[in-house]
C-alpha atoms as a PDB file:
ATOM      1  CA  UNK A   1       1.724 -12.634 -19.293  1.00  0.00           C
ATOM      2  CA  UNK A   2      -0.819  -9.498 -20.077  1.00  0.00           C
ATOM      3  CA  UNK A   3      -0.270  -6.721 -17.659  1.00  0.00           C
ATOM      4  CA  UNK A   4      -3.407  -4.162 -17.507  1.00  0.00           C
ATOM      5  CA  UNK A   5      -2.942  -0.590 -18.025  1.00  0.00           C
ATOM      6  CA  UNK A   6      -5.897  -0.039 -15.833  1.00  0.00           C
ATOM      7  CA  UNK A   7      -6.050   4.081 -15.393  1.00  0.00           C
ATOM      8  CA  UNK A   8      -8.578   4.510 -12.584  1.00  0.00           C
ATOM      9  CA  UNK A   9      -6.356   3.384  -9.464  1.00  0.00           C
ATOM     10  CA  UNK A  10      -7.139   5.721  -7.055  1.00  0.00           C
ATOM     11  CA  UNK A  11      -5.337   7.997  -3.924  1.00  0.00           C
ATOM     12  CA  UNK A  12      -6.369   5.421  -1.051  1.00  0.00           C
ATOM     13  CA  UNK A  13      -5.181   2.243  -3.367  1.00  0.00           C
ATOM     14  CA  UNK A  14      -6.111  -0.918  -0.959  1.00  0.00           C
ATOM     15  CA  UNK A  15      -3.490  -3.270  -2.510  1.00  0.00           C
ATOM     16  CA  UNK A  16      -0.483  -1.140  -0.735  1.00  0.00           C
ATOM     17  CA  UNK A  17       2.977  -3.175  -1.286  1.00  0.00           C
ATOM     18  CA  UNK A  18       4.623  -0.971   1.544  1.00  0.00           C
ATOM     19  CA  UNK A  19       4.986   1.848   3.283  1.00  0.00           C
ATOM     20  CA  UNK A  20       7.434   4.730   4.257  1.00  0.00           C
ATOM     21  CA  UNK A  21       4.659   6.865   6.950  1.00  0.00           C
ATOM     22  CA  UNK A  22       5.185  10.130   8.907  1.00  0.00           C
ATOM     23  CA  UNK A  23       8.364   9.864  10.853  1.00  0.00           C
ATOM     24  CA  UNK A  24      10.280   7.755   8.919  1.00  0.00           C
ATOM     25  CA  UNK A  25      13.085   9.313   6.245  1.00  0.00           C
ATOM     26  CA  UNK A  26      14.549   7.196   3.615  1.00  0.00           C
ATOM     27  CA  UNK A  27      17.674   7.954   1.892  1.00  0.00           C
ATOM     28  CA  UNK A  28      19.045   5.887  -1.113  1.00  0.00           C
ATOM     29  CA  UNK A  29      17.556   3.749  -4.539  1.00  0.00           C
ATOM     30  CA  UNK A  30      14.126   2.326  -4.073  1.00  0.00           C
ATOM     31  CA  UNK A  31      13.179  -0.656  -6.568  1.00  0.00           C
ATOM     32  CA  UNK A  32      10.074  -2.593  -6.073  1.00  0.00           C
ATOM     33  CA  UNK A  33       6.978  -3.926  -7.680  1.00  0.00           C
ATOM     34  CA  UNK A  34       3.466  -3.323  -6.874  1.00  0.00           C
ATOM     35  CA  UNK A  35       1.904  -0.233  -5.268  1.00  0.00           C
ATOM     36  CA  UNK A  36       3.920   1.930  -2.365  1.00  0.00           C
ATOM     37  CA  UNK A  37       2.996   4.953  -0.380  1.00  0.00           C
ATOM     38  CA  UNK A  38       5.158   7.379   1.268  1.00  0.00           C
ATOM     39  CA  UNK A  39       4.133   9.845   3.379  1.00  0.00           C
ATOM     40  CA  UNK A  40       7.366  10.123   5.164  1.00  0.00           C
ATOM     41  CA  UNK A  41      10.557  11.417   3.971  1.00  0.00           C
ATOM     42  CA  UNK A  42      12.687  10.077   0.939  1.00  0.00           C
ATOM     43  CA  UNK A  43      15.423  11.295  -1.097  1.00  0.00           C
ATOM     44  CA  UNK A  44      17.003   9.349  -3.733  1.00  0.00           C
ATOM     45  CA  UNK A  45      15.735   7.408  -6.847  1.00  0.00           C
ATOM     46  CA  UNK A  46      12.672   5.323  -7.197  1.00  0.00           C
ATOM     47  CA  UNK A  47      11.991   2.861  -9.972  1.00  0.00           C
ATOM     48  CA  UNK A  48       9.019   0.871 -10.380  1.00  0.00           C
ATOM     49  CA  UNK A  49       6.821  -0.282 -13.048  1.00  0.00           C
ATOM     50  CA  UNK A  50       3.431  -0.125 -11.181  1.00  0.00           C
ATOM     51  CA  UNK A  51       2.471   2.542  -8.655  1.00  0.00           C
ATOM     52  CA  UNK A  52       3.978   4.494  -5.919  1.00  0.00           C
ATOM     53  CA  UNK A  53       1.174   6.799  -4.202  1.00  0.00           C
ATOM     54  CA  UNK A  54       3.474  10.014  -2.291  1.00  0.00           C
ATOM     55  CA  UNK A  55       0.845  10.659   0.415  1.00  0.00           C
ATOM     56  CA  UNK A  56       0.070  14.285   1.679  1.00  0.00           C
ATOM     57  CA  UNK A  57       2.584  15.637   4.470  1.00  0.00           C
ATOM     58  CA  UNK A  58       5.236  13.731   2.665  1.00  0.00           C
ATOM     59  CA  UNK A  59       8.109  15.490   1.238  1.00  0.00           C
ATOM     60  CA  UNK A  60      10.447  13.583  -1.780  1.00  0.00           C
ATOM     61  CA  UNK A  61      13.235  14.782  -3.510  1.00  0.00           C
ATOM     62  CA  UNK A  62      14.141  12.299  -6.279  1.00  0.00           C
ATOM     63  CA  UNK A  63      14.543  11.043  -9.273  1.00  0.00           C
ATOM     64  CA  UNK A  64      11.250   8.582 -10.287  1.00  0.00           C
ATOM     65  CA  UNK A  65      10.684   6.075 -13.029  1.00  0.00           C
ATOM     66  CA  UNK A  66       7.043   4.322 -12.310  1.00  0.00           C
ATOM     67  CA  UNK A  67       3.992   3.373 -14.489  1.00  0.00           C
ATOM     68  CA  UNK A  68       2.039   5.668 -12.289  1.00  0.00           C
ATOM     69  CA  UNK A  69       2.541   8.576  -9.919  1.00  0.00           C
ATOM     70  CA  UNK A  70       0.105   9.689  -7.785  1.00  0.00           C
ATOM     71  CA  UNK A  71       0.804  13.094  -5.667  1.00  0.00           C
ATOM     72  CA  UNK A  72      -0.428  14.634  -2.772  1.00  0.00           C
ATOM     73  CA  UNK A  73       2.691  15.797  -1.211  1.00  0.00           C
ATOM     74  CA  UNK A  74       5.594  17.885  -1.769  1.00  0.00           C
ATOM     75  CA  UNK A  75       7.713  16.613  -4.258  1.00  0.00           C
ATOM     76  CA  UNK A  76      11.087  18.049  -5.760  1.00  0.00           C
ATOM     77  CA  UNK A  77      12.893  16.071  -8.777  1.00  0.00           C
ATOM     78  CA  UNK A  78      12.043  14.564 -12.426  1.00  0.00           C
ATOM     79  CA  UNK A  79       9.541  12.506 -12.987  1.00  0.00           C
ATOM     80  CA  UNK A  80       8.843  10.129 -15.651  1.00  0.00           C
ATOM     81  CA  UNK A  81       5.590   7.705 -16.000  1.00  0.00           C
ATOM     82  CA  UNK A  82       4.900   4.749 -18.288  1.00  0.00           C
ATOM     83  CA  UNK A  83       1.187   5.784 -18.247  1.00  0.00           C
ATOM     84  CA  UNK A  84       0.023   8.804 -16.393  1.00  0.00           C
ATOM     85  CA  UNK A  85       0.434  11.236 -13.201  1.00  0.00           C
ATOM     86  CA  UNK A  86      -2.227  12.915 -11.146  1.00  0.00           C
ATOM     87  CA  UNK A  87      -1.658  15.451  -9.204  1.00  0.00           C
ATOM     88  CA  UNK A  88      -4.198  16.256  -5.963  1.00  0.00           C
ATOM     89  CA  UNK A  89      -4.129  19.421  -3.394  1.00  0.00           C
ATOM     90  CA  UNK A  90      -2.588  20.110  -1.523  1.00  0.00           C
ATOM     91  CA  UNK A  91       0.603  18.539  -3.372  1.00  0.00           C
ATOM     92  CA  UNK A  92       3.078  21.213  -4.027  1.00  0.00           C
ATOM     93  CA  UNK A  93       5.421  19.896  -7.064  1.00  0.00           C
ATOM     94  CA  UNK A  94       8.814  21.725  -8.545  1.00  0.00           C
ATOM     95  CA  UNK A  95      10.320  20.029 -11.620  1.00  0.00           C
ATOM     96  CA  UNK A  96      10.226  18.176 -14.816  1.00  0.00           C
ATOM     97  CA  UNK A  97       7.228  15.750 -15.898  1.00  0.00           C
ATOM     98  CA  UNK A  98       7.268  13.233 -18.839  1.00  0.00           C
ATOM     99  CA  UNK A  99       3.782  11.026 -19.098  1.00  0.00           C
ATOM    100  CA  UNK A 100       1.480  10.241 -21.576  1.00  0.00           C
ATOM    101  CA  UNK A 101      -1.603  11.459 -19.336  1.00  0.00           C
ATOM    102  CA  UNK A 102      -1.244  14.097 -16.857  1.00  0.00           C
ATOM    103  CA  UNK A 103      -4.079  15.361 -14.317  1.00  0.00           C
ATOM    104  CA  UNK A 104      -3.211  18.162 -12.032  1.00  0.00           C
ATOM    105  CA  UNK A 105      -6.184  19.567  -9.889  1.00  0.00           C
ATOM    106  CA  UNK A 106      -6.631  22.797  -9.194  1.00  0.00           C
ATOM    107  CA  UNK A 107      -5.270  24.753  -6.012  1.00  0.00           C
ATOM    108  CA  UNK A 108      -1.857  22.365  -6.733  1.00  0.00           C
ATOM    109  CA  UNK A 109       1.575  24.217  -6.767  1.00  0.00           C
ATOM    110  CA  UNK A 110       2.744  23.255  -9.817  1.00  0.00           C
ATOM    111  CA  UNK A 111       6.777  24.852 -10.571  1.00  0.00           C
ATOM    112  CA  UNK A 112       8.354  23.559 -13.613  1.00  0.00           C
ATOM    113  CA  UNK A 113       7.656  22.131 -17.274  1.00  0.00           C
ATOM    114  CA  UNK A 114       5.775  19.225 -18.347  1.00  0.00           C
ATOM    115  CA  UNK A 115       5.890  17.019 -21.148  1.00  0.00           C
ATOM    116  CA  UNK A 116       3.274  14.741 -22.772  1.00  0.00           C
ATOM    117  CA  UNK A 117       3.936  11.864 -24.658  1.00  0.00           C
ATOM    118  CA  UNK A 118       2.022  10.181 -27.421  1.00  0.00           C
ATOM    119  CA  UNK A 119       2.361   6.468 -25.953  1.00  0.00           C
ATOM    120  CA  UNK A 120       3.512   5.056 -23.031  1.00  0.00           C
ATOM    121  CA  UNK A 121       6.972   5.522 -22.260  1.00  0.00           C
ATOM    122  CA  UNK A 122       8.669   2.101 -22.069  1.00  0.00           C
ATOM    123  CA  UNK A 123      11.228   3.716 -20.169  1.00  0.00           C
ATOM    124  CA  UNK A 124      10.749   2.423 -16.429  1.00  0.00           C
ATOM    125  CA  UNK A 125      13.965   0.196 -15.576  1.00  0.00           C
ATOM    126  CA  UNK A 126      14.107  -2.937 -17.899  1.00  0.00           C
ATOM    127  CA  UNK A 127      15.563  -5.032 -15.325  1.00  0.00           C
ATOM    128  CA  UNK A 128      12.715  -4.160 -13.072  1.00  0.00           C
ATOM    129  CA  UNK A 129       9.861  -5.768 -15.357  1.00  0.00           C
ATOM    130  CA  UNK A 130      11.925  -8.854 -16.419  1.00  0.00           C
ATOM    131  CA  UNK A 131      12.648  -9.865 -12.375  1.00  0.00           C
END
């Protein structure tokens, strides 16, 4: 089975898997295919091989493996993507950043070090892309 690396999925993704909205807080490790959004509250892990989408007003502090990140909250932790991360305002980020492609747009709080790789990490969770 071919998987596309399509790089142009954007903020307001229509395909959305699930979601964790405004109110709710999530504590704990989140595993899951296709494309999530949070604009709640989660702290924890999160390991996916396709998309999670942190919406703005949300706040995160974790650890994430995904194939892409897409930020427009607050996030705190280390982040690692298989193929890129964008950053949008008013996202405010503090951390560390592996990717192949990163976009960060201007007027974004951006505190800690980044790190671009050559290919695409094949680091996301093994046992993740073989369920």
């Amino acid at each position: 089975m071919s998987r596309s690396t399509d790089l142009t999925t954007p903020v307001t993704h229509p395909l959305v898997t699930a979601v964790i909205d405004q109110g709710c807080e999530f504590e704990g490790k989140l595993c899951f295919h296709g494309t999530v959004r949070i604009g709640g509250s989660f702290r924890g892990e999160i390991y996916t091989p396709d998309t999670l989408i942190i919406s703005e007003g949300a706040r995160v502090h974790a650890q994430i493996e995904a194939g892409v990140i897409i930020i427009s909250g607050e996030v705190n932790g280390s982040l690692r993507a298989k193929y890129r991360i964008e950053i949008h305002r008013p996202a405010i980020f503090r951390g560390d950043i592996l990717t192949p492609s990163l976009s960060v747009d201007e007027g974004v709080i951006f505190e800690g070090s980044s790190k671009m790789t050559h290919t695409p990490e094949a680091s996301v969770r093994s046992f993740l892309i073989s369920k």
